[in-house]
C-alpha atoms as a PDB file:
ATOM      1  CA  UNK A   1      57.259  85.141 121.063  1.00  0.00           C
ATOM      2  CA  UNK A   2      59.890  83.069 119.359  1.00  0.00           C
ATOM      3  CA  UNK A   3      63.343  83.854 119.255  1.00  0.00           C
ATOM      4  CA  UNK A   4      67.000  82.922 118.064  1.00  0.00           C
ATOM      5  CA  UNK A   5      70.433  83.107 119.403  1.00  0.00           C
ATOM      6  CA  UNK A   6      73.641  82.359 119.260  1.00  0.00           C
ATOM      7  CA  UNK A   7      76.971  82.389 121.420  1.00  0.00           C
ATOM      8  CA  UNK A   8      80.197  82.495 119.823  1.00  0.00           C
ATOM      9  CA  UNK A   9      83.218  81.792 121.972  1.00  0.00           C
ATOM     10  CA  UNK A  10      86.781  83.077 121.123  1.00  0.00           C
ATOM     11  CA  UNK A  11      90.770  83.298 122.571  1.00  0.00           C
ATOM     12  CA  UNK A  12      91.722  86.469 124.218  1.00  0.00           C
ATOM     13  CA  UNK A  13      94.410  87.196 125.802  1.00  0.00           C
ATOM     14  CA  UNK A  14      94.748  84.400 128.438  1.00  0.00           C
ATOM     15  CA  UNK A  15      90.878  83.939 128.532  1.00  0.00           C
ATOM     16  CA  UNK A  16      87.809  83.800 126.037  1.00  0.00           C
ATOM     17  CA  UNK A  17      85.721  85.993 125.219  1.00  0.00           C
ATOM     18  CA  UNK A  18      82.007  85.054 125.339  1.00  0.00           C
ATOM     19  CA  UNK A  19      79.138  86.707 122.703  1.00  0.00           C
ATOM     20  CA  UNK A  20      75.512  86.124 123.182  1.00  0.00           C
ATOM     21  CA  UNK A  21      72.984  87.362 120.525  1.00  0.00           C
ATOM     22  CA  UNK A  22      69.265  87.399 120.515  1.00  0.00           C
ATOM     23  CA  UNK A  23      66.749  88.094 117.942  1.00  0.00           C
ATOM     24  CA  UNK A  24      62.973  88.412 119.178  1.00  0.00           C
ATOM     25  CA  UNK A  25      60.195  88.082 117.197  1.00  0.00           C
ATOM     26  CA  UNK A  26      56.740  89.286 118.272  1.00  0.00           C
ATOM     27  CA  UNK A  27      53.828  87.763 117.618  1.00  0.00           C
ATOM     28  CA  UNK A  28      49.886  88.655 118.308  1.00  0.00           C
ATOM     29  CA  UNK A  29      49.757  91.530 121.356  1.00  0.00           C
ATOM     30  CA  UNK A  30      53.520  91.560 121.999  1.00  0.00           C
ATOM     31  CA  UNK A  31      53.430  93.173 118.506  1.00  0.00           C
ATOM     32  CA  UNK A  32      52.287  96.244 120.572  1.00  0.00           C
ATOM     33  CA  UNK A  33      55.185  96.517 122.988  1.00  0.00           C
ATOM     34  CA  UNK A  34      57.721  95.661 120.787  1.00  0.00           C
ATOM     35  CA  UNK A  35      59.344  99.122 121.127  1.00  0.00           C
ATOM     36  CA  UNK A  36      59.669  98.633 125.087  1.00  0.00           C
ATOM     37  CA  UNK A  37      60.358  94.993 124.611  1.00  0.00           C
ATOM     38  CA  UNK A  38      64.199  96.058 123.200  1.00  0.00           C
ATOM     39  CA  UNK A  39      65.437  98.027 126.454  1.00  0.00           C
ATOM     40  CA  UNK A  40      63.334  95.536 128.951  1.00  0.00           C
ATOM     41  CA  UNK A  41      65.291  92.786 127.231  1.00  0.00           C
ATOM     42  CA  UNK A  42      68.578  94.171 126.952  1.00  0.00           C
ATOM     43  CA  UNK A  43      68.907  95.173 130.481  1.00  0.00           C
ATOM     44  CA  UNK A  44      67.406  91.984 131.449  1.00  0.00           C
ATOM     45  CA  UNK A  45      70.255  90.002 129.482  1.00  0.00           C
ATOM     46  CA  UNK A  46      73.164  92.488 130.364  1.00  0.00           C
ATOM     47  CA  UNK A  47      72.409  91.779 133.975  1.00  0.00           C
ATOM     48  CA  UNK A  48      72.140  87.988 133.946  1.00  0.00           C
ATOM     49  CA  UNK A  49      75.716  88.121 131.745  1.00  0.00           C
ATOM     50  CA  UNK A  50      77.846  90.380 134.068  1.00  0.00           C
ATOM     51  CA  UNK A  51      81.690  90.403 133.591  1.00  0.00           C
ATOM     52  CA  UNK A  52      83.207  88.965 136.796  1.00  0.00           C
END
């Protein structure tokens, strides 16, 4: 599976603000899971990027 992303950082308030973006793209049998690939993958990132 390839993929892209990007983090942008920016000025808020007294701190910065940090966005992370992914794009996935499915090749061969992860064509098939794509649809559960989304949620697995969100919650997988959300957790490994918690606000402290």
């Amino acid at each position: 599976m390839n993929f892209d992303d990007a983090v942008t950082l920016a000025t808020e308030g007294t701190g910065t603000r940090l966005r992370a973006t992914m794009e996935a793209y499915p090749q061969g049998f992860m064509k098939v899971v794509e649809p559960f690939m989304g949620r697995f993958m969100r919650n997988q990132f959300e957790g490994n990027w918690k606000v402290f």
